[in-house]
PDB file of N, CA and C in Angstrom:
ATOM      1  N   UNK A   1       0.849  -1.176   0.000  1.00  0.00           N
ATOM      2  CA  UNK A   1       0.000   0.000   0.000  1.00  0.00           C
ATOM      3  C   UNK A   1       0.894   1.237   0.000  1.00  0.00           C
ATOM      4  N   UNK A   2       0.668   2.171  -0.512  1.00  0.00           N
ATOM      5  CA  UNK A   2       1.554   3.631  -0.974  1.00  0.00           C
ATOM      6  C   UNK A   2       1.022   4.444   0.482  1.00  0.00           C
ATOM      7  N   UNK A   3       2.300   5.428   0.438  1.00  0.00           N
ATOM      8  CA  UNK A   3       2.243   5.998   1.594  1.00  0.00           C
ATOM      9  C   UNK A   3       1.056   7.280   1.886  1.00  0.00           C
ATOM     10  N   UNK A   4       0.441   7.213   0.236  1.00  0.00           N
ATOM     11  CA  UNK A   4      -0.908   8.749   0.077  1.00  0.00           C
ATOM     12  C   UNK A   4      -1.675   7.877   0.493  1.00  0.00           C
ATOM     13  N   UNK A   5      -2.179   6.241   0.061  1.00  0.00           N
ATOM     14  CA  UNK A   5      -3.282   5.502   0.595  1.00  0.00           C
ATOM     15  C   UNK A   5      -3.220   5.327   2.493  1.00  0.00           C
ATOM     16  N   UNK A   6      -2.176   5.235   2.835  1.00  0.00           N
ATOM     17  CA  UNK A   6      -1.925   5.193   4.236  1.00  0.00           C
ATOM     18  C   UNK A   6      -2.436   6.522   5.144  1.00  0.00           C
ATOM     19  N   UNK A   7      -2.269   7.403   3.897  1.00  0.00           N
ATOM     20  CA  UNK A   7      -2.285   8.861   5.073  1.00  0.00           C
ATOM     21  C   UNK A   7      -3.794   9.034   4.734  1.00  0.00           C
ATOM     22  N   UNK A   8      -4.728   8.619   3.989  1.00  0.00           N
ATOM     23  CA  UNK A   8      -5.639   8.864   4.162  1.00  0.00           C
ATOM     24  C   UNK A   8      -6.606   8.394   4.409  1.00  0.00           C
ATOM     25  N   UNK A   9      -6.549   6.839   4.802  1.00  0.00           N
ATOM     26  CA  UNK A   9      -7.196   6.050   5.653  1.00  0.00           C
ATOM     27  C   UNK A   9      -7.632   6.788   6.907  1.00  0.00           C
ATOM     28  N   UNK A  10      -8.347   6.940   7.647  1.00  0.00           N
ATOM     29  CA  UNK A  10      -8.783   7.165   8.799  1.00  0.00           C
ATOM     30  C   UNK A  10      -8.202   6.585  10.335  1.00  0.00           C
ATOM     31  N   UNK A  11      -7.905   6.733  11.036  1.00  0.00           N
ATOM     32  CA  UNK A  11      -7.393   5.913  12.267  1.00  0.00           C
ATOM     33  C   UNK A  11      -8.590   5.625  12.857  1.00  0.00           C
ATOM     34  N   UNK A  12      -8.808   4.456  13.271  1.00  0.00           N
ATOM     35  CA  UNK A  12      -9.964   3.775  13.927  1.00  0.00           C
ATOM     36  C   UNK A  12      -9.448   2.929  14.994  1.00  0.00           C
ATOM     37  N   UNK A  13     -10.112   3.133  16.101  1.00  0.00           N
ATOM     38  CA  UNK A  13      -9.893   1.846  17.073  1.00  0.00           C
ATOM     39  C   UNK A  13     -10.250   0.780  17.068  1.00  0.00           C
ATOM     40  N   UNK A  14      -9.874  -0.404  17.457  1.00  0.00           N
ATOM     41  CA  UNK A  14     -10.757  -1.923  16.814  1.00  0.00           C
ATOM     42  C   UNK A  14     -11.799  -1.692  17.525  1.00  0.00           C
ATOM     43  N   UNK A  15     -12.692  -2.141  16.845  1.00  0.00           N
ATOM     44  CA  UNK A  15     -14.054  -2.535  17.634  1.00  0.00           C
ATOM     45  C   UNK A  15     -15.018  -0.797  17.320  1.00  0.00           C
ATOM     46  N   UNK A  16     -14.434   0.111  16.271  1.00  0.00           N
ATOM     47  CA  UNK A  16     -15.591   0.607  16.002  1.00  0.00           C
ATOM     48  C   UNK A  16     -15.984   1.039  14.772  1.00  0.00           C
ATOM     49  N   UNK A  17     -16.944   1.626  14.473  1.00  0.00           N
ATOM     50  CA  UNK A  17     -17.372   1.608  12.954  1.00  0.00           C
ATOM     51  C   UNK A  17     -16.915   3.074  12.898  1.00  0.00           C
ATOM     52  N   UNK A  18     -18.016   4.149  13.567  1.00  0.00           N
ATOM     53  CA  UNK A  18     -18.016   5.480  13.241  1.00  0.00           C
ATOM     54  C   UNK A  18     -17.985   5.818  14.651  1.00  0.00           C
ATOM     55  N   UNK A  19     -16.555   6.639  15.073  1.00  0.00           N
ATOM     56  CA  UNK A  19     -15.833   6.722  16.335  1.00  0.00           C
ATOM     57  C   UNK A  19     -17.232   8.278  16.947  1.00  0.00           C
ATOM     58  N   UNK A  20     -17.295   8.245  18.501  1.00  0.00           N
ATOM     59  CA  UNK A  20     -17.943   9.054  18.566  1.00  0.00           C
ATOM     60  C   UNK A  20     -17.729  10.612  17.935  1.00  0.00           C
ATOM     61  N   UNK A  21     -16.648  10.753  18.346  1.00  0.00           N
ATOM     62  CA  UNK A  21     -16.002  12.281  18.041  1.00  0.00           C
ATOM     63  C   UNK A  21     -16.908  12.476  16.310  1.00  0.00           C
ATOM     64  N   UNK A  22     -16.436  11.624  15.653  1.00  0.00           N
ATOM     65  CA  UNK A  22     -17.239  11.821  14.575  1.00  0.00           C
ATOM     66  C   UNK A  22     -19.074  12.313  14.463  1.00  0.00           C
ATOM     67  N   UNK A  23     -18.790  11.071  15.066  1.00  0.00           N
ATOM     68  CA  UNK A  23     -20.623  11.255  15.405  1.00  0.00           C
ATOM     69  C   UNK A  23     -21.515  12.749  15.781  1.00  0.00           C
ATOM     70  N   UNK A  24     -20.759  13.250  16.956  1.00  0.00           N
ATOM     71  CA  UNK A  24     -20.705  14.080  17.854  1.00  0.00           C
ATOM     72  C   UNK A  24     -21.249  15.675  16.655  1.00  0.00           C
ATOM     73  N   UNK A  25     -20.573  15.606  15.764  1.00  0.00           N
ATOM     74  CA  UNK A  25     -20.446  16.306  14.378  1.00  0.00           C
ATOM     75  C   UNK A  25     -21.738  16.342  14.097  1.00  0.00           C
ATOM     76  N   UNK A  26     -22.044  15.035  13.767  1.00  0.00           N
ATOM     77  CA  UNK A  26     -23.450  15.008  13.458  1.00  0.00           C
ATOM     78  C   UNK A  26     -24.970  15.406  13.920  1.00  0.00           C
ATOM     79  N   UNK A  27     -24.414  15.698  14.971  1.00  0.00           N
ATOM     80  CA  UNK A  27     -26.199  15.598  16.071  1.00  0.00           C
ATOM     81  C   UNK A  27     -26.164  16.966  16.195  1.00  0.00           C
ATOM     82  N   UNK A  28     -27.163  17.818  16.585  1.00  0.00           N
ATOM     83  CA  UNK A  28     -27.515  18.724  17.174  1.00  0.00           C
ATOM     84  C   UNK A  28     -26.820  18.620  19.033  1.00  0.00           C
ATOM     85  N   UNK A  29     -27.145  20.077  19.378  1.00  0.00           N
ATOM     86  CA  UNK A  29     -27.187  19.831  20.597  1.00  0.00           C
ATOM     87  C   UNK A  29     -27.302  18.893  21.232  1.00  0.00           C
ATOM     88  N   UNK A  30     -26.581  18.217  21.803  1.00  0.00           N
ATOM     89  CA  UNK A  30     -27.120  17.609  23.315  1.00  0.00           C
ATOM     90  C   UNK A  30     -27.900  18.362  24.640  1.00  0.00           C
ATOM     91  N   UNK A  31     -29.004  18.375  24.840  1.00  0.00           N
ATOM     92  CA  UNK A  31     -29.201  18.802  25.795  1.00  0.00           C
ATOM     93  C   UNK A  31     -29.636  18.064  27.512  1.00  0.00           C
ATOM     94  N   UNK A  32     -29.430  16.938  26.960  1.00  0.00           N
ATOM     95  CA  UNK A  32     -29.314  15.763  28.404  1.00  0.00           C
ATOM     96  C   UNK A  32     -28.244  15.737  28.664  1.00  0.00           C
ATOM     97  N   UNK A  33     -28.181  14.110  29.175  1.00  0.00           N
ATOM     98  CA  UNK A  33     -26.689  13.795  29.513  1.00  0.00           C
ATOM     99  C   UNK A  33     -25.800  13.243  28.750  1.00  0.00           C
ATOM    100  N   UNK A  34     -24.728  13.932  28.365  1.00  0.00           N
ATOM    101  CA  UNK A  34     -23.911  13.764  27.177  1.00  0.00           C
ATOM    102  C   UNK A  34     -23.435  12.657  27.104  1.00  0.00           C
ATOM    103  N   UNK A  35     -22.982  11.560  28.421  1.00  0.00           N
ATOM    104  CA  UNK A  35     -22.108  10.969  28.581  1.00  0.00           C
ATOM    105  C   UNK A  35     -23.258   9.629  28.484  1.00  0.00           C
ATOM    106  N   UNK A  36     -24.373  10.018  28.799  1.00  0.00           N
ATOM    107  CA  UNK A  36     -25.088   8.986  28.590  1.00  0.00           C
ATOM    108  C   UNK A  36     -25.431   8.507  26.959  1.00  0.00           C
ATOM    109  N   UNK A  37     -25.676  10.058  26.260  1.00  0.00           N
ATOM    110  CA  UNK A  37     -25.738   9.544  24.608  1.00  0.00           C
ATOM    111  C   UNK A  37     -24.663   8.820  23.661  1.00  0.00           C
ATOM    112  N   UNK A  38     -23.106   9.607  24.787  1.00  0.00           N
ATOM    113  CA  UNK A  38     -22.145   9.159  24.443  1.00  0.00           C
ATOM    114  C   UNK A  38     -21.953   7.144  24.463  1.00  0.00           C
ATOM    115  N   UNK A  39     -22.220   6.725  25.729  1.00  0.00           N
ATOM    116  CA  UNK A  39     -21.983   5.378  25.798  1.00  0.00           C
ATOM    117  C   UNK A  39     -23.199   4.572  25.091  1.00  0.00           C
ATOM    118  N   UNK A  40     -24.234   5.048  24.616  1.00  0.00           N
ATOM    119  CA  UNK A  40     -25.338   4.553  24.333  1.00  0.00           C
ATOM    120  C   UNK A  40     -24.442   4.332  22.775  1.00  0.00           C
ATOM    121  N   UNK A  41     -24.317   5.159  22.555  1.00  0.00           N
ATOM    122  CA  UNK A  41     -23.543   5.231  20.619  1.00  0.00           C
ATOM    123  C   UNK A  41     -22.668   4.269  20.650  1.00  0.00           C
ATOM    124  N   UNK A  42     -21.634   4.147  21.339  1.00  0.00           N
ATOM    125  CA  UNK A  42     -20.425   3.394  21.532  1.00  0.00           C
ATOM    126  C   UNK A  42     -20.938   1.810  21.985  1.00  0.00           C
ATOM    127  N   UNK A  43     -22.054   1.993  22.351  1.00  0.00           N
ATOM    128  CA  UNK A  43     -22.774   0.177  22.497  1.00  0.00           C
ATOM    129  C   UNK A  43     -23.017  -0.323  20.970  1.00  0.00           C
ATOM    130  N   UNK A  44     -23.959   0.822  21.153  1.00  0.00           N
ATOM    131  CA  UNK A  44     -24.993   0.326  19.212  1.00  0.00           C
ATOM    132  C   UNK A  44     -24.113   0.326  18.169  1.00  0.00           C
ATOM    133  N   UNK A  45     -22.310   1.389  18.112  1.00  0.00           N
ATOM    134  CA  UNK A  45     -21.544   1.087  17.543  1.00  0.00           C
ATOM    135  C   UNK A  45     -20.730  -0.505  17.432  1.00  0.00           C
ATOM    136  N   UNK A  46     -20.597  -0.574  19.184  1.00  0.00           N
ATOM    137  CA  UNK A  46     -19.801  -2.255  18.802  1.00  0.00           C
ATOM    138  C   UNK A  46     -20.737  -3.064  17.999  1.00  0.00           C
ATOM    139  N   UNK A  47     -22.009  -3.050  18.751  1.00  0.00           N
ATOM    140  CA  UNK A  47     -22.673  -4.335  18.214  1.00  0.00           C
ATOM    141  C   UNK A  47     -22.540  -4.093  16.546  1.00  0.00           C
ATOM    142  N   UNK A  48     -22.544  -3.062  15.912  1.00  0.00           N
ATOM    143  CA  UNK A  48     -22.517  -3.054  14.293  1.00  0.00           C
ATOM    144  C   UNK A  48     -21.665  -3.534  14.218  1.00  0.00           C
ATOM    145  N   UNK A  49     -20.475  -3.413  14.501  1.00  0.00           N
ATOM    146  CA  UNK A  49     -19.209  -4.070  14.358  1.00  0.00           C
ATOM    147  C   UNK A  49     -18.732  -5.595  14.316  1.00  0.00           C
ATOM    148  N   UNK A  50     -19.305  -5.759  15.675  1.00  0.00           N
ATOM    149  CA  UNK A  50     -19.501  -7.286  15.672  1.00  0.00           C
ATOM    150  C   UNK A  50     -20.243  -7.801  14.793  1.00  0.00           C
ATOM    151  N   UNK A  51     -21.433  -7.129  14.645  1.00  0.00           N
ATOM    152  CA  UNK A  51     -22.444  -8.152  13.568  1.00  0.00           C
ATOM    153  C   UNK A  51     -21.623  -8.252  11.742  1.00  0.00           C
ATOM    154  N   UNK A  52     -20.898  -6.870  11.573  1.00  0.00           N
ATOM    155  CA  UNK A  52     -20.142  -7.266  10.312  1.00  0.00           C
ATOM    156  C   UNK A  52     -19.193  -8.253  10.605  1.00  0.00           C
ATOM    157  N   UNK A  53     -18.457  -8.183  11.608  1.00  0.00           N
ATOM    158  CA  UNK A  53     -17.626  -9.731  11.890  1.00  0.00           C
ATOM    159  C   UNK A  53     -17.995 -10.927  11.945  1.00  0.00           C
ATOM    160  N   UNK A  54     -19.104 -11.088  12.347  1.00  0.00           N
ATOM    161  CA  UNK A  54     -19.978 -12.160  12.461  1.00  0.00           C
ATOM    162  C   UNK A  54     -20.409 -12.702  10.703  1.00  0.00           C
ATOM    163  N   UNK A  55     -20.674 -11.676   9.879  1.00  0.00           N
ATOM    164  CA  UNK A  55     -21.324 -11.914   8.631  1.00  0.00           C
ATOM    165  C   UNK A  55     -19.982 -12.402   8.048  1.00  0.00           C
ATOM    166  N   UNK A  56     -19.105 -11.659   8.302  1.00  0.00           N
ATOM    167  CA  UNK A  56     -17.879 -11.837   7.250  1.00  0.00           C
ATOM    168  C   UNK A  56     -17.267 -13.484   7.804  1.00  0.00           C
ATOM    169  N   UNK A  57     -17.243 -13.513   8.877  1.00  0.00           N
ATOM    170  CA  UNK A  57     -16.584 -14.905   9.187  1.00  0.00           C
ATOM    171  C   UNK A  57     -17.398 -16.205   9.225  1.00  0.00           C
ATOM    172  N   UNK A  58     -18.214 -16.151   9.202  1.00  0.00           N
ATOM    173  CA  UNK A  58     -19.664 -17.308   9.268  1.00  0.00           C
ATOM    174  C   UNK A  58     -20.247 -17.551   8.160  1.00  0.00           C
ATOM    175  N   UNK A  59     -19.448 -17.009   6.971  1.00  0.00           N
ATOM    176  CA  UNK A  59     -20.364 -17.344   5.678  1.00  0.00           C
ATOM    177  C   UNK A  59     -18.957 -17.325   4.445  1.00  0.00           C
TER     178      UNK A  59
END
């Protein structure tokens, strides 16, 4: 892989699809508890994750 394809890959941590910070971008205000919308995302994120692992390795 060339070093322009490298730099523009994204850095991701294992285990997520679309990192919150990203997310975060997306939404309006928060006006609850942040930390609660925060871990709620980061659940419904793994499980996407897992379930593409699951598809990709089981078939």
């Amino acid at each position: 892989m060339s070093d322009e394809r490298k730099a523009e890959q994204p850095k991701r941590p294992p285990g997520v699809c679309v990192p919150w910070q990203e997310k975060l971008k997306e939404l309006p205000e928060i006006k609850g508890d942040r930390e609660l919308v925060q871990r709620v995302w980061e659940d419904v994120d793994a499980l996407g994750y897992v379930y593409i692992w699951h598809c990709l390795l089981s078939f």
